[in-house]
C-alpha atoms as a PDB file:
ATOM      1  CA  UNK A   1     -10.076 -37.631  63.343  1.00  0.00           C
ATOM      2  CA  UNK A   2      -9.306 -39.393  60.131  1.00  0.00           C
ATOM      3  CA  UNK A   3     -12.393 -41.657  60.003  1.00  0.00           C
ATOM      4  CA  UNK A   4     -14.305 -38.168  60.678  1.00  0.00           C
ATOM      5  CA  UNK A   5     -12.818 -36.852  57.604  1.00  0.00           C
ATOM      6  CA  UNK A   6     -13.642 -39.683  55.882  1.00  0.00           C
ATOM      7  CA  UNK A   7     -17.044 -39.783  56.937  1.00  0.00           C
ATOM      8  CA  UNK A   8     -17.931 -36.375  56.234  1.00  0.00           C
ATOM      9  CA  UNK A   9     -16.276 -36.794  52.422  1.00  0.00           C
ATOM     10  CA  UNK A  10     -18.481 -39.974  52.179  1.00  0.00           C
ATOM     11  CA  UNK A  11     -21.493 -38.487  52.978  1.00  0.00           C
ATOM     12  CA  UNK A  12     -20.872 -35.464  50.382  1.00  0.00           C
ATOM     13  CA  UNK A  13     -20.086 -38.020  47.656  1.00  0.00           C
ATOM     14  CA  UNK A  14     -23.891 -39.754  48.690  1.00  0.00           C
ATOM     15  CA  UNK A  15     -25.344 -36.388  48.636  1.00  0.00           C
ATOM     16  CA  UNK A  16     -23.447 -35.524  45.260  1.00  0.00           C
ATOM     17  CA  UNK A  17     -24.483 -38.683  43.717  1.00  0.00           C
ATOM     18  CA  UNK A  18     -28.364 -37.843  45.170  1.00  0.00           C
ATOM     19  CA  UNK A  19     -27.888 -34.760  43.649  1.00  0.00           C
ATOM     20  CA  UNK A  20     -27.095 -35.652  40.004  1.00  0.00           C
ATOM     21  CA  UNK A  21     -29.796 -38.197  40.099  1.00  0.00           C
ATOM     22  CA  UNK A  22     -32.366 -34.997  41.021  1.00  0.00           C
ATOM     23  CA  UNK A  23     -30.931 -33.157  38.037  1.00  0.00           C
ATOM     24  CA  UNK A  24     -31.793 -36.047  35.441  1.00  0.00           C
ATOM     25  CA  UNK A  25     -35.452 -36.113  37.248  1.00  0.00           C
ATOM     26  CA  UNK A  26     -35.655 -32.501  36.741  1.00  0.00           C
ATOM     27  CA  UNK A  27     -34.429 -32.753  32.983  1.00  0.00           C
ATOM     28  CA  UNK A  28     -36.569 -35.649  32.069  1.00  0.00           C
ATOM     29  CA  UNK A  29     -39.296 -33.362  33.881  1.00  0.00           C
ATOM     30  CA  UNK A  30     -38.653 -30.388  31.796  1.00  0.00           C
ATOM     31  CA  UNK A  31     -38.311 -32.652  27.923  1.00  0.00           C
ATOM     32  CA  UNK A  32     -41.463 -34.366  28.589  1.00  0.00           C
ATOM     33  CA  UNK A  33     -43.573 -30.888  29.716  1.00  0.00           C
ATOM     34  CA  UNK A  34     -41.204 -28.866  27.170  1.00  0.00           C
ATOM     35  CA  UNK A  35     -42.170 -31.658  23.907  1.00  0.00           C
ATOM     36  CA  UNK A  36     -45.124 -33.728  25.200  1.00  0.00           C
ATOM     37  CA  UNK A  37     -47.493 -30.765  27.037  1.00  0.00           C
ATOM     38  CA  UNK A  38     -45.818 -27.997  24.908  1.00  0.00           C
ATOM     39  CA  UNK A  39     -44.907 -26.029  28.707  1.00  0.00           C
ATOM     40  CA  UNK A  40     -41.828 -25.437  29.264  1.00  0.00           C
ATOM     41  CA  UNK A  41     -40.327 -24.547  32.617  1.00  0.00           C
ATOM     42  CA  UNK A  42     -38.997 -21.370  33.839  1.00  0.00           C
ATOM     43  CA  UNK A  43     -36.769 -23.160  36.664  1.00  0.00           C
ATOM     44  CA  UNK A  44     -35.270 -26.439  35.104  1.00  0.00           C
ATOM     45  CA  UNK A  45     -32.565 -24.910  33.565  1.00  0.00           C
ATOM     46  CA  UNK A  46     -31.215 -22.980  36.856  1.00  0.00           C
ATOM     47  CA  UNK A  47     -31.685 -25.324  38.963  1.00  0.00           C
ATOM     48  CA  UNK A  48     -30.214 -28.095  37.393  1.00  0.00           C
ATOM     49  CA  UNK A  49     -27.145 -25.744  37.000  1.00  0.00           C
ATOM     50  CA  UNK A  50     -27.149 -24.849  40.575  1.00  0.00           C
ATOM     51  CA  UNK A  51     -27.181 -28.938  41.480  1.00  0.00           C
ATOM     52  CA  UNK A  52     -24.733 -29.059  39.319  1.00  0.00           C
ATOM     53  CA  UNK A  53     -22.575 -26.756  40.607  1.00  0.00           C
ATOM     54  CA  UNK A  54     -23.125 -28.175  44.331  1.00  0.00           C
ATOM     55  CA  UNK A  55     -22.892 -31.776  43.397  1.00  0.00           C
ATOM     56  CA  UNK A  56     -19.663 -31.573  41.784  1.00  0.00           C
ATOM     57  CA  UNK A  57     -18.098 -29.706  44.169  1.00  0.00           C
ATOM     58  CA  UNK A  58     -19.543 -31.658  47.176  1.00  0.00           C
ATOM     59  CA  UNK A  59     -18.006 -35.001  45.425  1.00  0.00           C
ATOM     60  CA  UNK A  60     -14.227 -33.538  45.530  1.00  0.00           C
ATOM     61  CA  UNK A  61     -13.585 -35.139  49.005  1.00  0.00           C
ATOM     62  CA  UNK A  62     -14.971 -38.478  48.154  1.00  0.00           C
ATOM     63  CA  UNK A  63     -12.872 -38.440  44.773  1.00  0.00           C
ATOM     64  CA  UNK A  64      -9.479 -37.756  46.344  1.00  0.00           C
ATOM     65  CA  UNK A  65     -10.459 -39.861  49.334  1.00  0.00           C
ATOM     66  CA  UNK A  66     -10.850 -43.119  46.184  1.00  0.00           C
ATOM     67  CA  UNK A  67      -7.813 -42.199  44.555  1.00  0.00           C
ATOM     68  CA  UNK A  68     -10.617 -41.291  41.518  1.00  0.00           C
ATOM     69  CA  UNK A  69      -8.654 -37.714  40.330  1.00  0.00           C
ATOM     70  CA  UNK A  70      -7.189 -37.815  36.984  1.00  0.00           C
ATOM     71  CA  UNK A  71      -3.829 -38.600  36.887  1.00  0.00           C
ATOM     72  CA  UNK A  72      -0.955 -39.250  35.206  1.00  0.00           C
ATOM     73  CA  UNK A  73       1.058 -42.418  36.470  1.00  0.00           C
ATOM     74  CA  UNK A  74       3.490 -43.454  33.964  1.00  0.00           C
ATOM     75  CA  UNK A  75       6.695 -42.708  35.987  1.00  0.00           C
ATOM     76  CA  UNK A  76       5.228 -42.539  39.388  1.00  0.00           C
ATOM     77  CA  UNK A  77       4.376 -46.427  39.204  1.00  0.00           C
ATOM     78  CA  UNK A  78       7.146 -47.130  37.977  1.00  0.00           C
ATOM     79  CA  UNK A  79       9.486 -45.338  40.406  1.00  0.00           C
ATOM     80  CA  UNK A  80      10.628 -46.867  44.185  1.00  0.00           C
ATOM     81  CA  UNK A  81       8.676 -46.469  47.570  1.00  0.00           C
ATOM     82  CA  UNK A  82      10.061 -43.384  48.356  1.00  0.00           C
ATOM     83  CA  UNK A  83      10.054 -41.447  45.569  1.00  0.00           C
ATOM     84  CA  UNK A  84       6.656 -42.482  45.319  1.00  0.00           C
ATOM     85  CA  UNK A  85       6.139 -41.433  48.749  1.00  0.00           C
ATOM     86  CA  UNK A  86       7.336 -37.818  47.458  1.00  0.00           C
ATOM     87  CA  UNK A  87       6.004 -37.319  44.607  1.00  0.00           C
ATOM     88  CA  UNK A  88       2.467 -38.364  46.166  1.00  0.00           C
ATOM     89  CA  UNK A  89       2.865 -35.825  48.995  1.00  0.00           C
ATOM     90  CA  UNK A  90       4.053 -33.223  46.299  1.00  0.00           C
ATOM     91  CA  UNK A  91       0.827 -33.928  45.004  1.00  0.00           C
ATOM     92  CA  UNK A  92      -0.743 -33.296  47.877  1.00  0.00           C
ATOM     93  CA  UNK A  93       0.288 -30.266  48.538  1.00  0.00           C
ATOM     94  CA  UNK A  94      -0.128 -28.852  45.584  1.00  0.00           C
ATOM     95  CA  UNK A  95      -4.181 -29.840  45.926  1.00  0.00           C
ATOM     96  CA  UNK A  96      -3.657 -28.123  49.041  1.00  0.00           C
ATOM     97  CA  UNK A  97      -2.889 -24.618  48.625  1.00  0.00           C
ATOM     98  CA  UNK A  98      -5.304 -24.879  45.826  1.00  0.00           C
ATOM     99  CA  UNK A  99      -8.214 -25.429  48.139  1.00  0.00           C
ATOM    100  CA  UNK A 100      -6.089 -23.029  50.599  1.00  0.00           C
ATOM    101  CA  UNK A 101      -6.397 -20.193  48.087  1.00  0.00           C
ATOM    102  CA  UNK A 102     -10.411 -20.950  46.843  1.00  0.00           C
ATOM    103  CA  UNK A 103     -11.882 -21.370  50.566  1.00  0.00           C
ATOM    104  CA  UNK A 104      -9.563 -17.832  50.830  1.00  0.00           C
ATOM    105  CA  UNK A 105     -10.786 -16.103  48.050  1.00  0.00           C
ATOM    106  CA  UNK A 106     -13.923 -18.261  47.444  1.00  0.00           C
ATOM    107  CA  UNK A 107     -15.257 -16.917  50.511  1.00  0.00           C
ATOM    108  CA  UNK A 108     -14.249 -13.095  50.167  1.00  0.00           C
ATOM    109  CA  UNK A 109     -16.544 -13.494  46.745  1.00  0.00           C
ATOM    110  CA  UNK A 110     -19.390 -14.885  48.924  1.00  0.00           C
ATOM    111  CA  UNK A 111     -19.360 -12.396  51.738  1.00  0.00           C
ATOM    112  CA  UNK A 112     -19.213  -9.580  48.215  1.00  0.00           C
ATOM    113  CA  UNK A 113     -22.466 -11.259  47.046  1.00  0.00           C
ATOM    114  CA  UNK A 114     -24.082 -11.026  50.605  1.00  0.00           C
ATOM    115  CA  UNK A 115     -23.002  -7.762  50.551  1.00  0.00           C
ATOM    116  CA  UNK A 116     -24.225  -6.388  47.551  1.00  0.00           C
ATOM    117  CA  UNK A 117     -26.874  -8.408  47.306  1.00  0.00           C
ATOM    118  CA  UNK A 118     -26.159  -9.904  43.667  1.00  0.00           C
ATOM    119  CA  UNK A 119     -28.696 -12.843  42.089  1.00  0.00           C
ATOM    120  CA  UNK A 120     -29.326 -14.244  39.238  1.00  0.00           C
ATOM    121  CA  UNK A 121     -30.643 -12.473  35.708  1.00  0.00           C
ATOM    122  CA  UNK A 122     -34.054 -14.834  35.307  1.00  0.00           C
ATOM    123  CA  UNK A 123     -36.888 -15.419  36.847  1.00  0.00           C
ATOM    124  CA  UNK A 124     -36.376 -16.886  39.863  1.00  0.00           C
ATOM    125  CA  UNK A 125     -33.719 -14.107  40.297  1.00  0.00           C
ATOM    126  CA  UNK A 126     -31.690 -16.369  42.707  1.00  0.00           C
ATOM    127  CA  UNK A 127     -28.779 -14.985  45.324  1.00  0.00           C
ATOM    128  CA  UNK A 128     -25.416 -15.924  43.560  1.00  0.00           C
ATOM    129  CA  UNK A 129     -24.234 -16.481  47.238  1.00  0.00           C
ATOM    130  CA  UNK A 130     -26.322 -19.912  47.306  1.00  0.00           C
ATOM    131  CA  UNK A 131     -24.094 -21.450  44.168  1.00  0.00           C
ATOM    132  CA  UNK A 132     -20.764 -19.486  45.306  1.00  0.00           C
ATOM    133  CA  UNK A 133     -21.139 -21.005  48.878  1.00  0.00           C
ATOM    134  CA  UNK A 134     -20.239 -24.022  47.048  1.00  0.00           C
ATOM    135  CA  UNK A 135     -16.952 -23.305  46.331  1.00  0.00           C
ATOM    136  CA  UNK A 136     -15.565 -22.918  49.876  1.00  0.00           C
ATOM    137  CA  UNK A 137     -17.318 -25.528  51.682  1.00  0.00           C
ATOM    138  CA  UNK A 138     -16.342 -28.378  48.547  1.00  0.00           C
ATOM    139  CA  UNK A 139     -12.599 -27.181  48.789  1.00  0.00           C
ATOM    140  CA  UNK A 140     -12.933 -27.025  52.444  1.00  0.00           C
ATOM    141  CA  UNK A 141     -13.764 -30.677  52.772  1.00  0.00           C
ATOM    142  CA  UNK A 142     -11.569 -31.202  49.832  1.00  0.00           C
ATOM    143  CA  UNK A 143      -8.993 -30.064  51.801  1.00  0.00           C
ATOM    144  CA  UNK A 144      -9.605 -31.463  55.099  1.00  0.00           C
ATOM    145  CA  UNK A 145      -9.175 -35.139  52.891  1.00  0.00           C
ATOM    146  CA  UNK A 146      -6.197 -33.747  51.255  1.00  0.00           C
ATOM    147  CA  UNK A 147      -4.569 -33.808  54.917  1.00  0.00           C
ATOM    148  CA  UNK A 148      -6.179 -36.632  55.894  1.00  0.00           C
ATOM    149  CA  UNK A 149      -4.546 -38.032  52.944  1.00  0.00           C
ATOM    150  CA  UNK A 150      -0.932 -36.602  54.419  1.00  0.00           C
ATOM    151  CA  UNK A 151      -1.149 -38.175  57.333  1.00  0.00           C
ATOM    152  CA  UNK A 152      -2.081 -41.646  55.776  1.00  0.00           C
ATOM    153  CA  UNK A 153       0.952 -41.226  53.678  1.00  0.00           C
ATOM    154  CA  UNK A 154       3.167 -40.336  56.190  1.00  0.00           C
ATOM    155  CA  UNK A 155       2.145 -42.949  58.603  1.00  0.00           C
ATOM    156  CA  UNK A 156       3.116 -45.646  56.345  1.00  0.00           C
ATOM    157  CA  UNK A 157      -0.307 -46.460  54.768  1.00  0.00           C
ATOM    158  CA  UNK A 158      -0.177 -47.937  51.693  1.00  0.00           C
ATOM    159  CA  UNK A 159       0.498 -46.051  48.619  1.00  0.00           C
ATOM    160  CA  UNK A 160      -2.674 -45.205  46.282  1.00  0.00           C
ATOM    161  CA  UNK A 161      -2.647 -47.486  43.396  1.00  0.00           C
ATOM    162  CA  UNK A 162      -4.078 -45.632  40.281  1.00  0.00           C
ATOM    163  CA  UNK A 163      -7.731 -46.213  39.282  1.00  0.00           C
ATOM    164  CA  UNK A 164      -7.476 -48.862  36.789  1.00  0.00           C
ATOM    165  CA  UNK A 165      -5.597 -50.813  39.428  1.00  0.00           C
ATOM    166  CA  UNK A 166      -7.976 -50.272  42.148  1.00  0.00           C
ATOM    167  CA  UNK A 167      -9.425 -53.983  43.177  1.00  0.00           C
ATOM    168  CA  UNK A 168     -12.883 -52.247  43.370  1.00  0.00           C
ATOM    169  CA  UNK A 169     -12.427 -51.247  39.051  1.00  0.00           C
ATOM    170  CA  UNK A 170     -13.754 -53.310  37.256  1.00  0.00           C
END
């Protein structure tokens, strides 16, 4: 089950990364037809927000997964086993019930959207339920990692060493 996890975080990271890489293609798109052909776009702008929104959200998983969040290790590398142990599955759950609470709530705003049938101001007038989608399925996954993650640390796994400590940091 945990390589599962793992596999399904990887695979959002790829299709984050894939992602950002389509919104610099779409932004060097729109400077060059904005400055060189004087014809600006009326999607680049929206859709390299709504990438944007997916990629980063899709990448969570992946992040937690590489020990890549943003933390603050001062103390916790310098404490014992154990209380590393703890405060790492404090940690934990605390990233948790976060993703707990947006899937929950995340999900009540996307079933709103459906509902009503609320898009976007421009254009292209685009359902806000494709961008707010994204919130529930990245803290989903998120979330299935974060356990994934419990059960790693639980087993006896070794500890996550912080980023610029990671053999693969260069």
């Amino acid at each position: 089950m945990l390589t599962a996890i793992d596999r399904v975080s990887e695979w959002g990271g790829r299709l984050a990364a894939w992602l950002f890489f389509l919104i610099g293609v779409i932004i060097v798109y729109e400077v060059v037809a904005r400055y060189l052909f004087v014809a600006p776009t009326i999607w680049s702008e929206e859709i390299s927000r709504f990438l944007q929104i997916w990629a980063t959200y899709l990448a969570a998983a992946q992040v937690l997964k590489r020990r890549q969040l943003i933390a603050i290790d001062v103390l916790v590398t310098r404490l014992g086993r154990p209380a590393r142990i703890g405060c790492e599955l404090f940690a934990l759950l605390v990233i948790i019930v976060f993703c707990l609470v947006a899937v929950v709530y995340g999900t009540e705003v996307v079933v709103d959207s459906l509902r009503v049938g609320r898009s976007t101001a421009t254009m292209l007038s685009v359902p806000f339920w494709l961008s707010e989608i994204a919130i529930p399925i990245g803290f989903g996954l998120l979330l299935l990692q974060a356990l994934a993650e419990v059960v790693r640390t639980l087993s006896g796994a070794p500890l996550a060493t912080p980023a610029h400590h990671h053999p693969d940091t260069k």
